[in-house]
PDB file of N, CA and C in Angstrom:
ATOM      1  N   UNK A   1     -63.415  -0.684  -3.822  1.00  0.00           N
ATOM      2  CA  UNK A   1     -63.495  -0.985  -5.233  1.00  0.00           C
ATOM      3  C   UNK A   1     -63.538  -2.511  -5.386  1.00  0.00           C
ATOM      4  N   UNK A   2     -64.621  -3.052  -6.568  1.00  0.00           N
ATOM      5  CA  UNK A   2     -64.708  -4.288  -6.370  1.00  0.00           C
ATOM      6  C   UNK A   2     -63.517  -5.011  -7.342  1.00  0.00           C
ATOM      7  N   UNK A   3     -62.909  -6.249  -7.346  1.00  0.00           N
ATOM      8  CA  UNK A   3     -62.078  -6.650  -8.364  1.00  0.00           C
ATOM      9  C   UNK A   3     -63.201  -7.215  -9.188  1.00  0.00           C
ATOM     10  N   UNK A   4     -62.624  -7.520 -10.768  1.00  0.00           N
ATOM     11  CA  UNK A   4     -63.181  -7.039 -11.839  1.00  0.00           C
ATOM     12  C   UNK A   4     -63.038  -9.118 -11.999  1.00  0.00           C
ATOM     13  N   UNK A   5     -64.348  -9.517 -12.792  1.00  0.00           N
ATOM     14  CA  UNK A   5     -64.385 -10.806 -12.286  1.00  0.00           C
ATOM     15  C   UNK A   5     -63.873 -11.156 -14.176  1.00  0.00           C
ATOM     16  N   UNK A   6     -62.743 -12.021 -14.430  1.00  0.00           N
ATOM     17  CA  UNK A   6     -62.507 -12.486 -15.618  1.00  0.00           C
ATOM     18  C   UNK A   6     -62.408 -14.087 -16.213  1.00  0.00           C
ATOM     19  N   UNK A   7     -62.806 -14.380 -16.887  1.00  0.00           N
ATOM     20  CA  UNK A   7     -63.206 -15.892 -17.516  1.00  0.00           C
ATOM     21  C   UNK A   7     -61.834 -15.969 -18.636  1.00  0.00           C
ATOM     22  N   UNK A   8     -61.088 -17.136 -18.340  1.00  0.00           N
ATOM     23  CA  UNK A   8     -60.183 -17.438 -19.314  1.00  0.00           C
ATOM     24  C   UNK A   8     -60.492 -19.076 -19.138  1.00  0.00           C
ATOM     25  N   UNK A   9     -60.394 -19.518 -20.550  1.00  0.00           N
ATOM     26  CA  UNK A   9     -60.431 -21.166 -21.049  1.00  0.00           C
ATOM     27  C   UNK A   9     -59.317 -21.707 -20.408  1.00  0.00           C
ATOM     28  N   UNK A  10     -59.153 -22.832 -20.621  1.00  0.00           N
ATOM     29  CA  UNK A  10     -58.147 -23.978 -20.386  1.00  0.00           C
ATOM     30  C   UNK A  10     -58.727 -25.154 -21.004  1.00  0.00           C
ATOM     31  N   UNK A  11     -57.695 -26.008 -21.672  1.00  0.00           N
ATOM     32  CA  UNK A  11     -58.456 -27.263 -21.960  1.00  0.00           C
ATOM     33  C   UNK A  11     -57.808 -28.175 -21.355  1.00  0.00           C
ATOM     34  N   UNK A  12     -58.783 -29.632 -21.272  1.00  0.00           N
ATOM     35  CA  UNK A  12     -58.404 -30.268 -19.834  1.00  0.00           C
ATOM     36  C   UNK A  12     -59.023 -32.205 -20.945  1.00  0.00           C
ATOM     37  N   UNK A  13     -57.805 -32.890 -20.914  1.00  0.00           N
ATOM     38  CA  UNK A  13     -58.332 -33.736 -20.929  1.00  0.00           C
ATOM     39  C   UNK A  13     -59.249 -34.585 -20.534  1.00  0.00           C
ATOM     40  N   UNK A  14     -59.953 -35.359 -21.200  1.00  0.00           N
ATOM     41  CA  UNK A  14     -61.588 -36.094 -21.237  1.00  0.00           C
ATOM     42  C   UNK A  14     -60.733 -37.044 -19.888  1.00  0.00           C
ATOM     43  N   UNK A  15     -59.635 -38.078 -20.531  1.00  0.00           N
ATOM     44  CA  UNK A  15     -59.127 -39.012 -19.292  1.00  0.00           C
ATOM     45  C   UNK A  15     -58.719 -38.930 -18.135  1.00  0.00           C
ATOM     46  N   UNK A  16     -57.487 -37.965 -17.859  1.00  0.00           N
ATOM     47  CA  UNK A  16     -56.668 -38.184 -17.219  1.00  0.00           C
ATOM     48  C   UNK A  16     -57.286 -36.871 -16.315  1.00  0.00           C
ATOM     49  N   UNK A  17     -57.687 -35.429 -16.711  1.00  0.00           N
ATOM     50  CA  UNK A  17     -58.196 -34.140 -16.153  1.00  0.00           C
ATOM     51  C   UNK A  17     -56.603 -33.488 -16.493  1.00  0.00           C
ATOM     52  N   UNK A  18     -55.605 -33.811 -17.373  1.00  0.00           N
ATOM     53  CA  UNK A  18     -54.774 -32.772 -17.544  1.00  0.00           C
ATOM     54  C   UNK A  18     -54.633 -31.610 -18.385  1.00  0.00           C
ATOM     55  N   UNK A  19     -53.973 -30.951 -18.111  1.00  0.00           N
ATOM     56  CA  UNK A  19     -54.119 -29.391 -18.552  1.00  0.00           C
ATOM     57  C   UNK A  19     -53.184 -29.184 -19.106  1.00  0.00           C
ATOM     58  N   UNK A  20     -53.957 -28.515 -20.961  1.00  0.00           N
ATOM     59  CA  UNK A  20     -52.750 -28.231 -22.263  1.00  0.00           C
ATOM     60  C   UNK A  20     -52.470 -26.745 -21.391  1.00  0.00           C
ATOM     61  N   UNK A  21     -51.152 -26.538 -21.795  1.00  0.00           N
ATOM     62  CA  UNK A  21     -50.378 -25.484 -21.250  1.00  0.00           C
ATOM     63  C   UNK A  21     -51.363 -23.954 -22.544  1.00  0.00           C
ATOM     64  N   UNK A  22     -51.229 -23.187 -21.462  1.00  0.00           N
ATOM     65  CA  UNK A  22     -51.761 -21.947 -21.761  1.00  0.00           C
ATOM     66  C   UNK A  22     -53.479 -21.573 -21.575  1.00  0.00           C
ATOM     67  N   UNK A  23     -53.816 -20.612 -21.392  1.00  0.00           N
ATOM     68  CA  UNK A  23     -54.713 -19.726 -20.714  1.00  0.00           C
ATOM     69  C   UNK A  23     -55.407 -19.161 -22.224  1.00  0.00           C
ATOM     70  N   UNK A  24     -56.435 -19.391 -22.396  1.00  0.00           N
ATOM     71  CA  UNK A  24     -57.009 -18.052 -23.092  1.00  0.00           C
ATOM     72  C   UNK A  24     -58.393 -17.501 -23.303  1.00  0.00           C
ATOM     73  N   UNK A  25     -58.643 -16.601 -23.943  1.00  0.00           N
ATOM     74  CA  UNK A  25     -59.614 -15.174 -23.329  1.00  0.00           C
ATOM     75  C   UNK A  25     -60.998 -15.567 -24.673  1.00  0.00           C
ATOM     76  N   UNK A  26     -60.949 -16.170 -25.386  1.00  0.00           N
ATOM     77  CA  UNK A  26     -62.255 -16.965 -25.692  1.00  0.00           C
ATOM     78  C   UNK A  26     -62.145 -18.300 -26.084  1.00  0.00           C
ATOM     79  N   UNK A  27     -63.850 -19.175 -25.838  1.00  0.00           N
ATOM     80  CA  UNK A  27     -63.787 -20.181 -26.266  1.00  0.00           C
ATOM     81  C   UNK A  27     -63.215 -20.478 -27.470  1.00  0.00           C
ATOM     82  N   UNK A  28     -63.362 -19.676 -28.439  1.00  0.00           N
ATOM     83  CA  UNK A  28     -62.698 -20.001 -29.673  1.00  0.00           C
ATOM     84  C   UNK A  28     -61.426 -19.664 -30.091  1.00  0.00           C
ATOM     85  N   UNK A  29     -60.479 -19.404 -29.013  1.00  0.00           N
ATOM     86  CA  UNK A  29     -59.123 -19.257 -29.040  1.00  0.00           C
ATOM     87  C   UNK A  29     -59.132 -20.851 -28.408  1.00  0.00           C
ATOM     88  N   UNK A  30     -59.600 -21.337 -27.641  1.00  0.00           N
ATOM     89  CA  UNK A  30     -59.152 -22.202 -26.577  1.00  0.00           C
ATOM     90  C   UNK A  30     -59.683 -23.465 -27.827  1.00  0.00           C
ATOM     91  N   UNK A  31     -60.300 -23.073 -28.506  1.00  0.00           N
ATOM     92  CA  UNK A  31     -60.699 -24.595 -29.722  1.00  0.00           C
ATOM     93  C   UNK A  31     -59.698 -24.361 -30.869  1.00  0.00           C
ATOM     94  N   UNK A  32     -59.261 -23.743 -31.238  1.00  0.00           N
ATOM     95  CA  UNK A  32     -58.565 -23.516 -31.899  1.00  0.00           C
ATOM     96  C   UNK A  32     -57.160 -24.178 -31.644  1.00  0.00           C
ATOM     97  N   UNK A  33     -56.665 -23.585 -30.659  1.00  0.00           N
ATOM     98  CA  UNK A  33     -55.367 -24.180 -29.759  1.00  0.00           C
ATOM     99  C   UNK A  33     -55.268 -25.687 -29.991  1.00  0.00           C
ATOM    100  N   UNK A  34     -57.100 -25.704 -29.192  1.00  0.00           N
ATOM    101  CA  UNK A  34     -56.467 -27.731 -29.167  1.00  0.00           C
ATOM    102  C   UNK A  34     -56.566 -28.457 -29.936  1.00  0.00           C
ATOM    103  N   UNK A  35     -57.038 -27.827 -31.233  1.00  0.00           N
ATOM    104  CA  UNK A  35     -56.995 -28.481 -33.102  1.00  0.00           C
ATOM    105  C   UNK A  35     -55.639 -28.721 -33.406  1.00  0.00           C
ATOM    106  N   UNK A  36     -55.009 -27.064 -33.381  1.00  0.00           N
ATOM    107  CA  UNK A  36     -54.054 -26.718 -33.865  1.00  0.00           C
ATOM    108  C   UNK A  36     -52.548 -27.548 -32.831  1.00  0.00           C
ATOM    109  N   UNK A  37     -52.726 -27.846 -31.520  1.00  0.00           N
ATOM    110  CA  UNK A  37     -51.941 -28.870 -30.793  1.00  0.00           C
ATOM    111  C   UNK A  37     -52.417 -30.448 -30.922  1.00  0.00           C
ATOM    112  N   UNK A  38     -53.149 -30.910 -31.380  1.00  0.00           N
ATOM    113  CA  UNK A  38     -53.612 -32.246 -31.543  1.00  0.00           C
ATOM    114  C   UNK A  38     -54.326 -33.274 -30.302  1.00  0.00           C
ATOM    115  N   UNK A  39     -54.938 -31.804 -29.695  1.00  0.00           N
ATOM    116  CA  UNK A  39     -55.399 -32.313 -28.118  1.00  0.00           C
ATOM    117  C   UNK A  39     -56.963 -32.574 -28.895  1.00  0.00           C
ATOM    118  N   UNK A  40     -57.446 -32.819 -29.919  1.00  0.00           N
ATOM    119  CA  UNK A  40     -58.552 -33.647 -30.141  1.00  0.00           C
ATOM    120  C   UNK A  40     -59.009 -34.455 -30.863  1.00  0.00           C
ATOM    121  N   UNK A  41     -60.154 -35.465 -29.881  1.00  0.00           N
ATOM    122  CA  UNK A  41     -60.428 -36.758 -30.053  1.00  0.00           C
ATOM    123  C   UNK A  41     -61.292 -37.086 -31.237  1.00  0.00           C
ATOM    124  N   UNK A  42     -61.165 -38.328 -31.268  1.00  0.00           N
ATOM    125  CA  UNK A  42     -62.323 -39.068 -32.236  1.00  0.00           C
ATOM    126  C   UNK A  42     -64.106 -38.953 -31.893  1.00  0.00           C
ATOM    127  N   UNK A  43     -63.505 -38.439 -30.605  1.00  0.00           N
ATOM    128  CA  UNK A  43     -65.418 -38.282 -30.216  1.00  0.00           C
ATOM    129  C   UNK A  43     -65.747 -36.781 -30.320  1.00  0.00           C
ATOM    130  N   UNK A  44     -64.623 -35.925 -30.498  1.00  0.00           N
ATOM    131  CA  UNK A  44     -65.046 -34.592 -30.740  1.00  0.00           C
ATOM    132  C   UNK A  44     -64.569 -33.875 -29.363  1.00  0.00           C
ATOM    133  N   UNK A  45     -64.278 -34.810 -28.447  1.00  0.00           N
ATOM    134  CA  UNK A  45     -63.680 -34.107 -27.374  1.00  0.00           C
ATOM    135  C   UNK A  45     -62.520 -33.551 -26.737  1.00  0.00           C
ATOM    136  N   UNK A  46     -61.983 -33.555 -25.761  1.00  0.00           N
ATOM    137  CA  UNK A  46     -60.325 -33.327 -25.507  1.00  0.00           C
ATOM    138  C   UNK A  46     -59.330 -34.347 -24.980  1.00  0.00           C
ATOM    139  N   UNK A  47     -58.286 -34.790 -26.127  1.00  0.00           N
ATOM    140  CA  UNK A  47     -57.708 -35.559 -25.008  1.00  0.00           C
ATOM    141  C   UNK A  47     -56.258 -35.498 -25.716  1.00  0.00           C
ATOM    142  N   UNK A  48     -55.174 -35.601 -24.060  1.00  0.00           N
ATOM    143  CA  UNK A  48     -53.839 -35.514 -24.111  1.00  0.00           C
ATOM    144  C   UNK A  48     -53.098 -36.032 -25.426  1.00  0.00           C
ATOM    145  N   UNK A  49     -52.098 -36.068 -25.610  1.00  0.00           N
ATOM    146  CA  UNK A  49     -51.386 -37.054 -26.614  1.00  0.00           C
ATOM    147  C   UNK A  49     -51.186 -38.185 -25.908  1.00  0.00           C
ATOM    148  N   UNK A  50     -51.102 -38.250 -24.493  1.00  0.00           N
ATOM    149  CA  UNK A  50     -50.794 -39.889 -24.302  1.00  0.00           C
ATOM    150  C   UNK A  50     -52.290 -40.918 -24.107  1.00  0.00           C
ATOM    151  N   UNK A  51     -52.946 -39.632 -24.424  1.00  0.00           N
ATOM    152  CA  UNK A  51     -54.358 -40.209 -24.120  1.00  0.00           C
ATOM    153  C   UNK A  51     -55.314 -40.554 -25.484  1.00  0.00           C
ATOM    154  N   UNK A  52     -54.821 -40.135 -26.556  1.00  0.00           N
ATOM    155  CA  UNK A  52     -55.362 -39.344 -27.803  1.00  0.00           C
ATOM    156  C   UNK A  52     -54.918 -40.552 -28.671  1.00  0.00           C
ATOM    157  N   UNK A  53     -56.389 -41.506 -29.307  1.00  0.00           N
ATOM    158  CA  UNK A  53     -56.237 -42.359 -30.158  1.00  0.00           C
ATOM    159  C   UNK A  53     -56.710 -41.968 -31.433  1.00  0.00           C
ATOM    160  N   UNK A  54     -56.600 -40.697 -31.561  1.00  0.00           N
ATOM    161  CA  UNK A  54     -56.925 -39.715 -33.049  1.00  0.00           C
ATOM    162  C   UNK A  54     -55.095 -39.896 -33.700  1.00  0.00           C
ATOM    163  N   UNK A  55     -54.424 -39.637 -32.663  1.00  0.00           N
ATOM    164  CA  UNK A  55     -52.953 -39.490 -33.402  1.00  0.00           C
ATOM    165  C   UNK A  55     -51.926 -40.441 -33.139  1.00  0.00           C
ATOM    166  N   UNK A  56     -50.985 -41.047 -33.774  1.00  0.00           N
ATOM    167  CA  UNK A  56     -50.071 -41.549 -34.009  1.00  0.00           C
ATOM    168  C   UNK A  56     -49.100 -41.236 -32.424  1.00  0.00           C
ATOM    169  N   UNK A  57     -48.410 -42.629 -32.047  1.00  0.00           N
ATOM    170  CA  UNK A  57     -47.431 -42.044 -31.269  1.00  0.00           C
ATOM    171  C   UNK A  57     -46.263 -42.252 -31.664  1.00  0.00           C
TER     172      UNK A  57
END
């Protein structure tokens, strides 16, 4: 029996390559997340809070 092949997101900062905590099962859970955590940038992309000149530290 073959194992069953599955795709889960992660988002990964633009700078550093680090990874917001948690896994999920569509792209648009995984955009959502990093709105709703403040993991995005002024260019539209992903980046950490220590990396992230969209937000306040």
């Amino acid at each position: 029996m073959a194992m069953p092949i599955t795709a889960t997101y992660e988002v990964k900062c633009d700078a550093c390559w680090g990874v917001m905590d948690g896994e999920y099962d569509t792209r648009e859970e995984a955009e959502a997340a990093r709105e709703e955590l403040g993991w995005t940038d002024l260019n539209g992309g992903s980046a950490c809070p220590e990396h992230n000149t969209a937000t306040e530290k």
